[in-house]
PDB file of N, CA and C in Angstrom:
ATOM      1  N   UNK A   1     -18.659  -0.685  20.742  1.00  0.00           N
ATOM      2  CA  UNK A   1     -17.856  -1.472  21.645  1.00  0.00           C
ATOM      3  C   UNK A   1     -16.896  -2.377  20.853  1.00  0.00           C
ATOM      4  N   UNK A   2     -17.639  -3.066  19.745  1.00  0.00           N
ATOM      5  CA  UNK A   2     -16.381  -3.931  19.292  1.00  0.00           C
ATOM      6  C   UNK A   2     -15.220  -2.811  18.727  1.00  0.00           C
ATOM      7  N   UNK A   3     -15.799  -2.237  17.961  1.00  0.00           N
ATOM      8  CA  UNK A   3     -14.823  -1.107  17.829  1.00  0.00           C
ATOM      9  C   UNK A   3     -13.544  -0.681  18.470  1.00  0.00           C
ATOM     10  N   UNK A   4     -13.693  -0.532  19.893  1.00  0.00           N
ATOM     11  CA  UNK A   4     -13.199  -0.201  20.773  1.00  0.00           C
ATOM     12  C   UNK A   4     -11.870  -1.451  20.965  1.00  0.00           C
ATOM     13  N   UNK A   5     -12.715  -2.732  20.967  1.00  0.00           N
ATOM     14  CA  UNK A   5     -11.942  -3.907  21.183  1.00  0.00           C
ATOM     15  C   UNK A   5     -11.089  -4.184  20.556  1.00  0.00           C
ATOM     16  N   UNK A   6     -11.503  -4.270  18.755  1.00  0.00           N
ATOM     17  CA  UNK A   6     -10.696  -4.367  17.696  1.00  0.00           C
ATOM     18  C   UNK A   6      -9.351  -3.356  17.836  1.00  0.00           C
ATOM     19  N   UNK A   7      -9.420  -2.295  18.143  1.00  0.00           N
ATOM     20  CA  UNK A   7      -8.276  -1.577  18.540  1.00  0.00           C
ATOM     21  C   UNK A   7      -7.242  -1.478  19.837  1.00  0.00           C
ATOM     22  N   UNK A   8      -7.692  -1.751  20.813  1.00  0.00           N
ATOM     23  CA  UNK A   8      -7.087  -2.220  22.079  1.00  0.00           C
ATOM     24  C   UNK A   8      -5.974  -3.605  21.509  1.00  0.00           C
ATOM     25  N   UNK A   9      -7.271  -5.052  20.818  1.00  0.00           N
ATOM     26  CA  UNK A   9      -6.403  -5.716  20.072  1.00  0.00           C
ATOM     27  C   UNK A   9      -5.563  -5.791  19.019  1.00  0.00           C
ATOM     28  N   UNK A  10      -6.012  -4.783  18.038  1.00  0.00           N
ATOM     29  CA  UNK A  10      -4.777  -4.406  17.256  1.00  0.00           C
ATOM     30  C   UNK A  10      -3.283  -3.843  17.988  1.00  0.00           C
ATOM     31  N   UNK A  11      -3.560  -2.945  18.155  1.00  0.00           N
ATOM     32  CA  UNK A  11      -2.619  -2.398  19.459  1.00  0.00           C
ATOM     33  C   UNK A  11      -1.751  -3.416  20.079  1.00  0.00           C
ATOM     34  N   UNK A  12      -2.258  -4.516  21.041  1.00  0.00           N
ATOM     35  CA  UNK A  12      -1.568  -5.330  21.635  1.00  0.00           C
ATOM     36  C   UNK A  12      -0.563  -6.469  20.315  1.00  0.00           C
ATOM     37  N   UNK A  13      -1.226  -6.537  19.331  1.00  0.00           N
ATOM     38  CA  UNK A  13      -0.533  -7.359  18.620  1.00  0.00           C
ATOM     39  C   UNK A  13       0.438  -6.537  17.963  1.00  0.00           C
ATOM     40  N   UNK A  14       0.349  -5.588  17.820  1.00  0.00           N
ATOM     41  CA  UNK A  14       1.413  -4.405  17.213  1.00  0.00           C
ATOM     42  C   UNK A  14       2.888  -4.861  17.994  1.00  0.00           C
ATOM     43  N   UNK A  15       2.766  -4.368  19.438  1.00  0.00           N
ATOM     44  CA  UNK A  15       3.420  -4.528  20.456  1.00  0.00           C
ATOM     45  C   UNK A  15       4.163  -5.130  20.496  1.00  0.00           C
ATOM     46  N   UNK A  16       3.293  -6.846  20.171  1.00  0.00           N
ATOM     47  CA  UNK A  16       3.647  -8.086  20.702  1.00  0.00           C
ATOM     48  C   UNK A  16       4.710  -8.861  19.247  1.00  0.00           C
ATOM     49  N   UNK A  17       4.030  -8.070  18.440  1.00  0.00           N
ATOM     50  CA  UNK A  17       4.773  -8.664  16.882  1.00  0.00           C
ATOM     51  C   UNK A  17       6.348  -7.642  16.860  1.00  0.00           C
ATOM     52  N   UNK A  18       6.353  -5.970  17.135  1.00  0.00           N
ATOM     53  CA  UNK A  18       7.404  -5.573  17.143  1.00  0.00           C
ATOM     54  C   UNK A  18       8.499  -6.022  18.483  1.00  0.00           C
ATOM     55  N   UNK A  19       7.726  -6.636  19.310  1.00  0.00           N
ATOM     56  CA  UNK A  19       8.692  -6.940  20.344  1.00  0.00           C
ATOM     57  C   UNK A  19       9.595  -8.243  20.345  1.00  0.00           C
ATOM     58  N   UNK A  20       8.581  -9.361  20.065  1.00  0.00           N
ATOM     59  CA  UNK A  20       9.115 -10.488  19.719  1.00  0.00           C
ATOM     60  C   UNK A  20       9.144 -11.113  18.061  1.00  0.00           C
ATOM     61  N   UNK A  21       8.734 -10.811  17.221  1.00  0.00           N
ATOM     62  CA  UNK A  21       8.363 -10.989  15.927  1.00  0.00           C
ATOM     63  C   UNK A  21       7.005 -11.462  16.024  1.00  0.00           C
ATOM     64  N   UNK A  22       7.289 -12.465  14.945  1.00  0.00           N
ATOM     65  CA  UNK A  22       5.798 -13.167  14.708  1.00  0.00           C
ATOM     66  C   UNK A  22       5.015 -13.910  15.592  1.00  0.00           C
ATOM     67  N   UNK A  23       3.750 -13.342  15.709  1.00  0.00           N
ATOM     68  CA  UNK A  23       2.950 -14.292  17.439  1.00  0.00           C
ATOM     69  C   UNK A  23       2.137 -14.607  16.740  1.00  0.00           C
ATOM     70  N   UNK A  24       1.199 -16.419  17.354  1.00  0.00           N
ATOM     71  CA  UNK A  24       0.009 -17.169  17.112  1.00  0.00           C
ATOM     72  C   UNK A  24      -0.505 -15.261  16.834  1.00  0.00           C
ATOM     73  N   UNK A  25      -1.824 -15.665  15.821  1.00  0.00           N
ATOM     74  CA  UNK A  25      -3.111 -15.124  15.634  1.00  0.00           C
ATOM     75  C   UNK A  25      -4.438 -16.105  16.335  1.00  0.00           C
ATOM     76  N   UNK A  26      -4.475 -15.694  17.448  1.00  0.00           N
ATOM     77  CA  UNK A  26      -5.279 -16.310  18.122  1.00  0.00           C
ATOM     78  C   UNK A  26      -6.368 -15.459  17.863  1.00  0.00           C
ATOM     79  N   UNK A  27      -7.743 -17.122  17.980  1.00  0.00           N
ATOM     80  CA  UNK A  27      -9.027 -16.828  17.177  1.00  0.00           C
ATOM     81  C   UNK A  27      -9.844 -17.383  18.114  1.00  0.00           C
ATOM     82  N   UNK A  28     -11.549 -18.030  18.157  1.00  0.00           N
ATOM     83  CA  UNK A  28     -11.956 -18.519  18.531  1.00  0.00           C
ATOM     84  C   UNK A  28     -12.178 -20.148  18.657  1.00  0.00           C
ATOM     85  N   UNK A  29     -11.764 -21.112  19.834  1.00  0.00           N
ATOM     86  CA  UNK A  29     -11.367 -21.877  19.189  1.00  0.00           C
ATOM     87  C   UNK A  29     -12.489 -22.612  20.744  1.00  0.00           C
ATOM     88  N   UNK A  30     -12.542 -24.142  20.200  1.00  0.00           N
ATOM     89  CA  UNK A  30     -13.586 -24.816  21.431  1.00  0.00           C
ATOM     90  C   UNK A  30     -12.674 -25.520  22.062  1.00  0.00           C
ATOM     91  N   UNK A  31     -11.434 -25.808  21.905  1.00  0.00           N
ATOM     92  CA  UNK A  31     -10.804 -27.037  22.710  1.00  0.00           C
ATOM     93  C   UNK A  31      -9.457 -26.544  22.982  1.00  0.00           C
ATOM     94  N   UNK A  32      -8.461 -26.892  24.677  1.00  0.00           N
ATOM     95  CA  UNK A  32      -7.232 -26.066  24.337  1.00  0.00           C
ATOM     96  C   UNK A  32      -6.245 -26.686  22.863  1.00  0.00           C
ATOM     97  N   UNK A  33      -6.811 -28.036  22.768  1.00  0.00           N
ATOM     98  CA  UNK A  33      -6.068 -28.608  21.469  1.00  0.00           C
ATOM     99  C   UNK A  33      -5.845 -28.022  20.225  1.00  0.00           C
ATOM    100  N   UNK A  34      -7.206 -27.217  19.925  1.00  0.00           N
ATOM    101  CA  UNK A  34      -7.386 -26.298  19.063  1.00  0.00           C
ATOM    102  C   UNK A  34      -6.327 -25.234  19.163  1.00  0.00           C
ATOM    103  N   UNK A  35      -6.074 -24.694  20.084  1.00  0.00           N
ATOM    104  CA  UNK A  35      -5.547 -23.198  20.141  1.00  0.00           C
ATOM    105  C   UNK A  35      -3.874 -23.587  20.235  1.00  0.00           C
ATOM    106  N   UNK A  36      -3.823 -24.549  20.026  1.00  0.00           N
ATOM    107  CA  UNK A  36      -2.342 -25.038  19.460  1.00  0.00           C
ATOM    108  C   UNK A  36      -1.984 -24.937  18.552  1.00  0.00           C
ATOM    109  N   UNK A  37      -1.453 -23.458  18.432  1.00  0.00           N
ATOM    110  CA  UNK A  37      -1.125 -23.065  16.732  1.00  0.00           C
ATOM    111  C   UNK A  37       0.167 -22.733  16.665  1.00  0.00           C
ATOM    112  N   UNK A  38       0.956 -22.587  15.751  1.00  0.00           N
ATOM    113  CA  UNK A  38       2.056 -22.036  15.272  1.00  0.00           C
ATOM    114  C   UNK A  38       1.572 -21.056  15.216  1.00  0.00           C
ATOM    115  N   UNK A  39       3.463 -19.886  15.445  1.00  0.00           N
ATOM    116  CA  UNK A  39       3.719 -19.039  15.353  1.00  0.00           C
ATOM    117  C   UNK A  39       3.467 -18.679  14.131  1.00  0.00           C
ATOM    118  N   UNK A  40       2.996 -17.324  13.631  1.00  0.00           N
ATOM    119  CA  UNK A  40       2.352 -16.500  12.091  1.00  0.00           C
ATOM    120  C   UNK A  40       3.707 -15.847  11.947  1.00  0.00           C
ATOM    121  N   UNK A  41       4.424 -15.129  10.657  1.00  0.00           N
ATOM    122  CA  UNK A  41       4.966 -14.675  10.321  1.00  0.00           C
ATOM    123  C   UNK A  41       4.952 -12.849  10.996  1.00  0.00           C
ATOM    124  N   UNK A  42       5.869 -12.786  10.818  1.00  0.00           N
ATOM    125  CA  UNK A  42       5.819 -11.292  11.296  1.00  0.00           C
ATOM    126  C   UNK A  42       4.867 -10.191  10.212  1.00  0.00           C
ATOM    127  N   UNK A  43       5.471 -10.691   9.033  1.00  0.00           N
ATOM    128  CA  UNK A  43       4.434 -10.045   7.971  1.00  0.00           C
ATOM    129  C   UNK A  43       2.826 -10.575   7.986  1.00  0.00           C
ATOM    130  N   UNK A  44       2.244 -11.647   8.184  1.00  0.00           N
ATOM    131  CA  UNK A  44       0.852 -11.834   8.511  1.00  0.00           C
ATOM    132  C   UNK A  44       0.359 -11.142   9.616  1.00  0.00           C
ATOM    133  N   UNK A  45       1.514 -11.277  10.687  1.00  0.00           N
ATOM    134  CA  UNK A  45       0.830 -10.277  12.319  1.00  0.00           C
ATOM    135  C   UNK A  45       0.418  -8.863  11.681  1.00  0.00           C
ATOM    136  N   UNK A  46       1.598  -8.122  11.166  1.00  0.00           N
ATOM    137  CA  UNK A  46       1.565  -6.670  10.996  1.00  0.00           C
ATOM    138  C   UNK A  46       0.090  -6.561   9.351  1.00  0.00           C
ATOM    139  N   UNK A  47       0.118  -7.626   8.583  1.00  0.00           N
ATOM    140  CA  UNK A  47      -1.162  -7.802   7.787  1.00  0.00           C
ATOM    141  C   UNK A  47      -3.029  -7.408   8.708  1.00  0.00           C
ATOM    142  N   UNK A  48      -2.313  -8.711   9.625  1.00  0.00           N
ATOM    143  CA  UNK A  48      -3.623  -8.532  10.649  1.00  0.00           C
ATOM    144  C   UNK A  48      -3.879  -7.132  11.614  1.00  0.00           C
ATOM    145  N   UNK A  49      -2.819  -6.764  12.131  1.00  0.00           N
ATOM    146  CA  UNK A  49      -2.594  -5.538  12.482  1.00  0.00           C
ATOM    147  C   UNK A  49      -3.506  -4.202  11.934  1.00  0.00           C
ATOM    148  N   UNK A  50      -2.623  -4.353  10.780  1.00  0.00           N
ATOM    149  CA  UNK A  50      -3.301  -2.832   9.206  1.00  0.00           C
ATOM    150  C   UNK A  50      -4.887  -3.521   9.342  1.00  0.00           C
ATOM    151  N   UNK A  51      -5.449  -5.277   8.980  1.00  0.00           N
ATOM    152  CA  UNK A  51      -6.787  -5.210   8.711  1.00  0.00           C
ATOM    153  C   UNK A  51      -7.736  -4.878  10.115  1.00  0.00           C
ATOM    154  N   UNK A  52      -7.134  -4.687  11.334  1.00  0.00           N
ATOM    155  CA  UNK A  52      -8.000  -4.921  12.348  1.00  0.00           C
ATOM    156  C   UNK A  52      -8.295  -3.566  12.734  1.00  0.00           C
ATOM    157  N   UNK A  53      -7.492  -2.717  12.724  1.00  0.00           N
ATOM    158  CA  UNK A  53      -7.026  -1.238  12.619  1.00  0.00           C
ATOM    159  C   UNK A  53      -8.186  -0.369  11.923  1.00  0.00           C
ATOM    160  N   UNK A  54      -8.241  -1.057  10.545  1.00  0.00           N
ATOM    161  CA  UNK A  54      -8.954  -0.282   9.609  1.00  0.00           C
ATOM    162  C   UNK A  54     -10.130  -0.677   9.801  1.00  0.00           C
ATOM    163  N   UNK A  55     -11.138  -2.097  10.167  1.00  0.00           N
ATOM    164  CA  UNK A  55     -12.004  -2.064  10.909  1.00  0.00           C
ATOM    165  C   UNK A  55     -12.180  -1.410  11.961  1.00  0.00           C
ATOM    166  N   UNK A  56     -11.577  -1.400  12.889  1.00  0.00           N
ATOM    167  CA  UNK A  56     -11.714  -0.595  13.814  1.00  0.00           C
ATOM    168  C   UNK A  56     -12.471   0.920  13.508  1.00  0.00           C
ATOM    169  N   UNK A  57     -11.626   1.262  12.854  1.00  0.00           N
ATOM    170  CA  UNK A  57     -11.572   2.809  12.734  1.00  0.00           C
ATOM    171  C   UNK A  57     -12.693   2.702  11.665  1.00  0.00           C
ATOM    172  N   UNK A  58     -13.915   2.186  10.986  1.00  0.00           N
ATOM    173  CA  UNK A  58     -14.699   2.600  10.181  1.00  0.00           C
ATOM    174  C   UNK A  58     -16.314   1.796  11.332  1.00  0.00           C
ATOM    175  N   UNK A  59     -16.009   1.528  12.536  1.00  0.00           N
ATOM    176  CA  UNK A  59     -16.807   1.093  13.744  1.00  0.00           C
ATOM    177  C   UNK A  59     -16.993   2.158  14.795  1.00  0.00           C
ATOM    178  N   UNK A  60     -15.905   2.911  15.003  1.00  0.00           N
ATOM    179  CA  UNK A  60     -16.009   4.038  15.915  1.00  0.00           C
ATOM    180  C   UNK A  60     -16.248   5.563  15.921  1.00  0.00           C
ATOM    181  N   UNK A  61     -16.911   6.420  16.795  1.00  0.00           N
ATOM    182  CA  UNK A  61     -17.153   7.575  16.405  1.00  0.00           C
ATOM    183  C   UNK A  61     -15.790   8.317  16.476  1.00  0.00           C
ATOM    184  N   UNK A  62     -16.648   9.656  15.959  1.00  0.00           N
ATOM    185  CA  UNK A  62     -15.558  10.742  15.636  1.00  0.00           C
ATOM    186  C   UNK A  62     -14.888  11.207  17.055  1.00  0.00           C
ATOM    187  N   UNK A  63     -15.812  11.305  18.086  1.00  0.00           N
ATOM    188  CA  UNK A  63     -15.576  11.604  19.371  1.00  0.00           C
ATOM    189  C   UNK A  63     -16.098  10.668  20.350  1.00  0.00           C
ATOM    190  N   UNK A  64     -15.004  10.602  21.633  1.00  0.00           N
ATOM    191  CA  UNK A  64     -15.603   9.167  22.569  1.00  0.00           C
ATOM    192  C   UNK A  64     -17.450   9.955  23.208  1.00  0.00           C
ATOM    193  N   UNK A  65     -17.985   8.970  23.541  1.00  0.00           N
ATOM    194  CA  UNK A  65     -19.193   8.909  23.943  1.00  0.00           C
ATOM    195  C   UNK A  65     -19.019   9.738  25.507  1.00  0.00           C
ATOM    196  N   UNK A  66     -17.968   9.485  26.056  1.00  0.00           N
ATOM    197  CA  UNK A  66     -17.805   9.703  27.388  1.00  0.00           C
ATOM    198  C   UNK A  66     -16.312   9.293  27.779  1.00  0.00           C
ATOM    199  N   UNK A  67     -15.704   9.785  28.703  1.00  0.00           N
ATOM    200  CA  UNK A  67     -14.399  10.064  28.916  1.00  0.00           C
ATOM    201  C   UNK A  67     -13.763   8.074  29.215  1.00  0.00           C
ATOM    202  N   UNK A  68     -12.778   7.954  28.455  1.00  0.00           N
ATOM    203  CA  UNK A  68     -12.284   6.446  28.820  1.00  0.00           C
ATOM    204  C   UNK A  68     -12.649   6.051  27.967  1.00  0.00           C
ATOM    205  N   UNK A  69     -13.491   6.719  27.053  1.00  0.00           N
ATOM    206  CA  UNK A  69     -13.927   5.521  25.702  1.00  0.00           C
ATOM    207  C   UNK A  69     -12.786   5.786  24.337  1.00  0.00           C
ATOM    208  N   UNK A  70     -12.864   4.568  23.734  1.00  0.00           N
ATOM    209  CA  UNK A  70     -11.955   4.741  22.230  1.00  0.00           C
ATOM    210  C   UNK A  70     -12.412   5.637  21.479  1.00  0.00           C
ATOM    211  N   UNK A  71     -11.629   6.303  20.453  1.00  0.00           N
ATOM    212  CA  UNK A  71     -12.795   7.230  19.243  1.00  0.00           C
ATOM    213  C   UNK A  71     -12.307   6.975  18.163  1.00  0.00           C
ATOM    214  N   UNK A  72     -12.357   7.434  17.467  1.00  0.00           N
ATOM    215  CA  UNK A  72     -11.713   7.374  16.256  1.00  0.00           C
ATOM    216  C   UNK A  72     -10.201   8.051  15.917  1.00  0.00           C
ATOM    217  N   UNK A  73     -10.193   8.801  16.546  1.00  0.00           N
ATOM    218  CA  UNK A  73      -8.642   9.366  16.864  1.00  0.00           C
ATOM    219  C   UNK A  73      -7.263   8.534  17.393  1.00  0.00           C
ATOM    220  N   UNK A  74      -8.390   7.860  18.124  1.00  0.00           N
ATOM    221  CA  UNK A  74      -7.124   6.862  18.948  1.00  0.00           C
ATOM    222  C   UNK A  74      -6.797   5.968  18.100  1.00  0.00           C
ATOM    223  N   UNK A  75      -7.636   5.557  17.678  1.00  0.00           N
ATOM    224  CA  UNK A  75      -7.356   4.101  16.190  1.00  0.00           C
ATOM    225  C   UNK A  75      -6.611   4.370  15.266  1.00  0.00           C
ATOM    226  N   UNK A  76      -6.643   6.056  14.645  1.00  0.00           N
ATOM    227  CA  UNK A  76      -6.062   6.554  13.658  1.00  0.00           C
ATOM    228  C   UNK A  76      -4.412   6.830  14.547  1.00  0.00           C
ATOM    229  N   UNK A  77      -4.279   7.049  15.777  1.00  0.00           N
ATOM    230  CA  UNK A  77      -2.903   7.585  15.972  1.00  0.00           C
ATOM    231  C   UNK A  77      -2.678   5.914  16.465  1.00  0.00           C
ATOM    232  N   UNK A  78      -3.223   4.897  16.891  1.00  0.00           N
ATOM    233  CA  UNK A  78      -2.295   3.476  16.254  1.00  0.00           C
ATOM    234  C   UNK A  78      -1.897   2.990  15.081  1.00  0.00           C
ATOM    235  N   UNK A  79      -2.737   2.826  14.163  1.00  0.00           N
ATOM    236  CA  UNK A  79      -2.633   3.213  12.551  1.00  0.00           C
ATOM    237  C   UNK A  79      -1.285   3.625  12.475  1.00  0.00           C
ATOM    238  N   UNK A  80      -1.218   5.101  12.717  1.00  0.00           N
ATOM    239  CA  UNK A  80      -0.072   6.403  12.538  1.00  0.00           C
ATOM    240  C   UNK A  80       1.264   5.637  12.442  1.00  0.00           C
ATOM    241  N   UNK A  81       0.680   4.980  14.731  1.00  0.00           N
ATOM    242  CA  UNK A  81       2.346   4.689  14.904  1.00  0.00           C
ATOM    243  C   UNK A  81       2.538   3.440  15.004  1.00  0.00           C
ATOM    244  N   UNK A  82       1.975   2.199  13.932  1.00  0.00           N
ATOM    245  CA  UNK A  82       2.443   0.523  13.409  1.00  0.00           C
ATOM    246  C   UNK A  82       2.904   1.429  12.472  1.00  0.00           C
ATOM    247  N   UNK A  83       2.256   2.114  11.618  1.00  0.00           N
ATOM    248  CA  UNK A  83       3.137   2.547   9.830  1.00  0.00           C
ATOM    249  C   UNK A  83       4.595   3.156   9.700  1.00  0.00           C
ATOM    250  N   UNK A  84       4.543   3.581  10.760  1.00  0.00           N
ATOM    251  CA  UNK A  84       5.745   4.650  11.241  1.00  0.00           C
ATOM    252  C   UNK A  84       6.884   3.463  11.468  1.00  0.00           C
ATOM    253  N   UNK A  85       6.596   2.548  12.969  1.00  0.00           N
ATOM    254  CA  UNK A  85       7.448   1.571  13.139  1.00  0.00           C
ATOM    255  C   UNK A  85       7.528   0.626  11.922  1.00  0.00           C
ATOM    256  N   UNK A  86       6.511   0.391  11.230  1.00  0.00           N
ATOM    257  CA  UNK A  86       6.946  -0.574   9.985  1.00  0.00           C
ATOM    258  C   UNK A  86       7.802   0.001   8.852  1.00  0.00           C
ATOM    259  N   UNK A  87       8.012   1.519   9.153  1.00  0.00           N
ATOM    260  CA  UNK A  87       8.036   1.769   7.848  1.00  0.00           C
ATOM    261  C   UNK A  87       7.309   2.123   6.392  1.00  0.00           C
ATOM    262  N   UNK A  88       6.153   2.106   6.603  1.00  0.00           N
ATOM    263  CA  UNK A  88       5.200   2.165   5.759  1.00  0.00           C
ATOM    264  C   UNK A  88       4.824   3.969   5.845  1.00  0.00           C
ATOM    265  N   UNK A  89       5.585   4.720   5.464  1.00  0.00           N
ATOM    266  CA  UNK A  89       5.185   6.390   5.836  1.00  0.00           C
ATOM    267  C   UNK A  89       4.040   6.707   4.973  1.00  0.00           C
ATOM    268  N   UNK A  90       3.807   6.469   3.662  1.00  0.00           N
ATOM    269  CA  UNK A  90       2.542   6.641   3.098  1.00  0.00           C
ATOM    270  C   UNK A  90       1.396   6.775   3.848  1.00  0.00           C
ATOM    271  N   UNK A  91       1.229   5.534   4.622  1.00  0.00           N
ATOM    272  CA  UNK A  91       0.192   4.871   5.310  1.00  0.00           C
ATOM    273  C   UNK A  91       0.147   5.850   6.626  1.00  0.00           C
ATOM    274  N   UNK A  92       1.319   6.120   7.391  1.00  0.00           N
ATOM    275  CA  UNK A  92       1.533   7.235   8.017  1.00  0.00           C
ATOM    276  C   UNK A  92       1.000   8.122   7.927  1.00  0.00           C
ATOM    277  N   UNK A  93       0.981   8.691   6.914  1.00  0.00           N
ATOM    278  CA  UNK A  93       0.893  10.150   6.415  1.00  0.00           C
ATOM    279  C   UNK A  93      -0.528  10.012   6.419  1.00  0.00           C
ATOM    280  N   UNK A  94      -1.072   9.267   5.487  1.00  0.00           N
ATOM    281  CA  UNK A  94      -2.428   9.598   5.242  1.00  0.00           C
ATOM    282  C   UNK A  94      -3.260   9.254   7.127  1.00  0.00           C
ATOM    283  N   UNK A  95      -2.603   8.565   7.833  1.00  0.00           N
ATOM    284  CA  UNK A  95      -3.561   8.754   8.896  1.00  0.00           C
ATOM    285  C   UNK A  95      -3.301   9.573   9.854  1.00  0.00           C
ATOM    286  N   UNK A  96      -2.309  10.369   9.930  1.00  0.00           N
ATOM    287  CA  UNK A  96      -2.245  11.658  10.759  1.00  0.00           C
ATOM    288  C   UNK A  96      -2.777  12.463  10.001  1.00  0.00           C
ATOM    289  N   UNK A  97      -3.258  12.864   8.398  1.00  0.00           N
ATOM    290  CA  UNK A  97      -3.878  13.516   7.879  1.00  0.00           C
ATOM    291  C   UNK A  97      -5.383  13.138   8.369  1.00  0.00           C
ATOM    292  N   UNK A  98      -5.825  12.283   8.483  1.00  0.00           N
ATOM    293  CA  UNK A  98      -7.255  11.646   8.475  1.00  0.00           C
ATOM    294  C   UNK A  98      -7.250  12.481  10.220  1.00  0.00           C
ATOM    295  N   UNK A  99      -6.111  12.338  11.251  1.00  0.00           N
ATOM    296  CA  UNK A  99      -6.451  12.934  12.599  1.00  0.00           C
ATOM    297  C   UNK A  99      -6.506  14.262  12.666  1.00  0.00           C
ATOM    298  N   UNK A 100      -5.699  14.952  11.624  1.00  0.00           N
ATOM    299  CA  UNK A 100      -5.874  16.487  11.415  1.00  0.00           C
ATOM    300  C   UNK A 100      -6.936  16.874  10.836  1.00  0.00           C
ATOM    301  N   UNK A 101      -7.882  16.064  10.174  1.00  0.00           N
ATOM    302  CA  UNK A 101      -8.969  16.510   9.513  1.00  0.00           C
ATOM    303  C   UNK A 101     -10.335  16.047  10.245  1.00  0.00           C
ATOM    304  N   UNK A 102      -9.952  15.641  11.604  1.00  0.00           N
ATOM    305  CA  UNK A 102     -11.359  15.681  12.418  1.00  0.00           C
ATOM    306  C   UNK A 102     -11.380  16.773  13.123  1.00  0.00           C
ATOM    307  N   UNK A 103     -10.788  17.668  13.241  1.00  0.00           N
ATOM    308  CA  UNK A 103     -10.800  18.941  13.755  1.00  0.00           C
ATOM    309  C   UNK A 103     -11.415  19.039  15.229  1.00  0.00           C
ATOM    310  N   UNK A 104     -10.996  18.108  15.911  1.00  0.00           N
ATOM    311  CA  UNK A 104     -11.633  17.681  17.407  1.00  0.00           C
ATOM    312  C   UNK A 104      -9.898  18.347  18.374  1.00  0.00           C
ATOM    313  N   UNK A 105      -9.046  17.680  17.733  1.00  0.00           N
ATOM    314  CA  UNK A 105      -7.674  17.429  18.627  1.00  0.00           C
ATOM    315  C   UNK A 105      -6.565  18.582  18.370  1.00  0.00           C
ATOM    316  N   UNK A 106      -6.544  19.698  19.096  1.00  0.00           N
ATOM    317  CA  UNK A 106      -5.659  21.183  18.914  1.00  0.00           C
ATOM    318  C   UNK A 106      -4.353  20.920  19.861  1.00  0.00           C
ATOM    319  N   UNK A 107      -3.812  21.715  19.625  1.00  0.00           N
ATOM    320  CA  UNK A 107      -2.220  21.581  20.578  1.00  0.00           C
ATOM    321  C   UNK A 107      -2.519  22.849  21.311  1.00  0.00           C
ATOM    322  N   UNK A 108      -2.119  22.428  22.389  1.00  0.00           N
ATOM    323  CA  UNK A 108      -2.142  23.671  23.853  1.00  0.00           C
ATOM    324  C   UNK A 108      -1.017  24.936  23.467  1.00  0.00           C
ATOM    325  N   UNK A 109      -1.633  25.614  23.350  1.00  0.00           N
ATOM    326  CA  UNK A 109      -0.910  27.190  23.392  1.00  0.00           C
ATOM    327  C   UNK A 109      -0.391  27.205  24.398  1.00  0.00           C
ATOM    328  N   UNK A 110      -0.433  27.118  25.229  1.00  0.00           N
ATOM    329  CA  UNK A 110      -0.031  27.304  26.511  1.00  0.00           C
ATOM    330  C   UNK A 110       0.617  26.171  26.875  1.00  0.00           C
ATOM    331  N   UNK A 111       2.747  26.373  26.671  1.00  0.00           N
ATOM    332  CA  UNK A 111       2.947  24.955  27.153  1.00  0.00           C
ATOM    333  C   UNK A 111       2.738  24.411  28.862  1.00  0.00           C
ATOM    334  N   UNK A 112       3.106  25.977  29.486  1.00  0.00           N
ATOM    335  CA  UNK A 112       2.758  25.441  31.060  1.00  0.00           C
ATOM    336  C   UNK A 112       1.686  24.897  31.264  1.00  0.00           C
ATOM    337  N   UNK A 113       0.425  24.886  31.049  1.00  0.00           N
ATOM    338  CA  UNK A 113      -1.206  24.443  31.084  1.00  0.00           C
ATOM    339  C   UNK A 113      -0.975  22.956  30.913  1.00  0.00           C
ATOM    340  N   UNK A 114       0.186  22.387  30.169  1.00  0.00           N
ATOM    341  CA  UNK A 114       0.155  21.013  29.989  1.00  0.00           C
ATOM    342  C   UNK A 114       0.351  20.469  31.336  1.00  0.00           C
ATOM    343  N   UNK A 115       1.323  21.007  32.321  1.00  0.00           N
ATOM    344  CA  UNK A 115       1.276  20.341  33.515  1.00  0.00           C
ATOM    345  C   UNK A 115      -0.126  21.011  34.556  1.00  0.00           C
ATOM    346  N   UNK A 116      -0.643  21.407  34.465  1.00  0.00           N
ATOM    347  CA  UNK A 116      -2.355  21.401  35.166  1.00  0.00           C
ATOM    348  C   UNK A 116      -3.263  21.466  34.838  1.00  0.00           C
ATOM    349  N   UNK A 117      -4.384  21.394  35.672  1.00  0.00           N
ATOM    350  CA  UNK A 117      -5.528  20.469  35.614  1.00  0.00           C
ATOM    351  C   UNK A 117      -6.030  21.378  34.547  1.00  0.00           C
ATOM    352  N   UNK A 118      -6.104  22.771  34.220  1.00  0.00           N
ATOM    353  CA  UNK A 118      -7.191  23.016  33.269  1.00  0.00           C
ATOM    354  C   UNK A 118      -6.251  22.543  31.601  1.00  0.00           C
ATOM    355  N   UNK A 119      -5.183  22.232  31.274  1.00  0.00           N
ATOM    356  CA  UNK A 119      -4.637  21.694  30.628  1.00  0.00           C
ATOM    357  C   UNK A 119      -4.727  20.520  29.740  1.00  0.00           C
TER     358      UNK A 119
END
């Protein structure tokens, strides 16, 4: 489950850092006084980003448990596409390699099948 979380939240900060730049890294905090933080750099967001990512993805299985769940695939194709938008293709590369080498995820032969249900 955290697994799952860590990536949903990586994800959203991806989003939120390529959309507007640099956003608070909001943490756990006891008072709203506390959570009165300055804005983080765009390079610390996309830092936190890559570290939350890569937790993620060494928390989750190879395949979801049951349909709606995160897996490890999904973490690796966010991974994929922050490196891609950052620029970072190395980092790219090696994690669409890491999704080609779980040998779970094939491309439909059949492009019509993509629009129905057995598809």
């Amino acid at each position: 489950m955290i697994g799952q979380v860590k990536t949903i939240r990586a994800y959203q900060y991806f989003n939120m850092n390529w959309w507007y730049g640099g956003v608070p890294i909001v943490k756990n905090y006891e008072t709203a006084e506390e959570a009165k933080v300055p804005r983080n750099t765009e390079e610390e967001v996309k830092q936190f980003v890559y570290d939350e990512i890569d937790e993620a993805i060494s928390l989750l299985k190879s395949e979801p448990s049951a349909r709606d769940y995160i897996a490890k695939g999904t973490a690796l194709a966010v991974k994929m596409r922050s490196a891609l938008y950052y620029g970072d293709y190395e980092r790219a590369k090696e994690a669409s390699k890491a999704i080609m080498d779980l040998n779970i995820y094939k491309l439909e032969p059949e492009y019509a099948n993509l629009f129905l249900v057995e598809g």
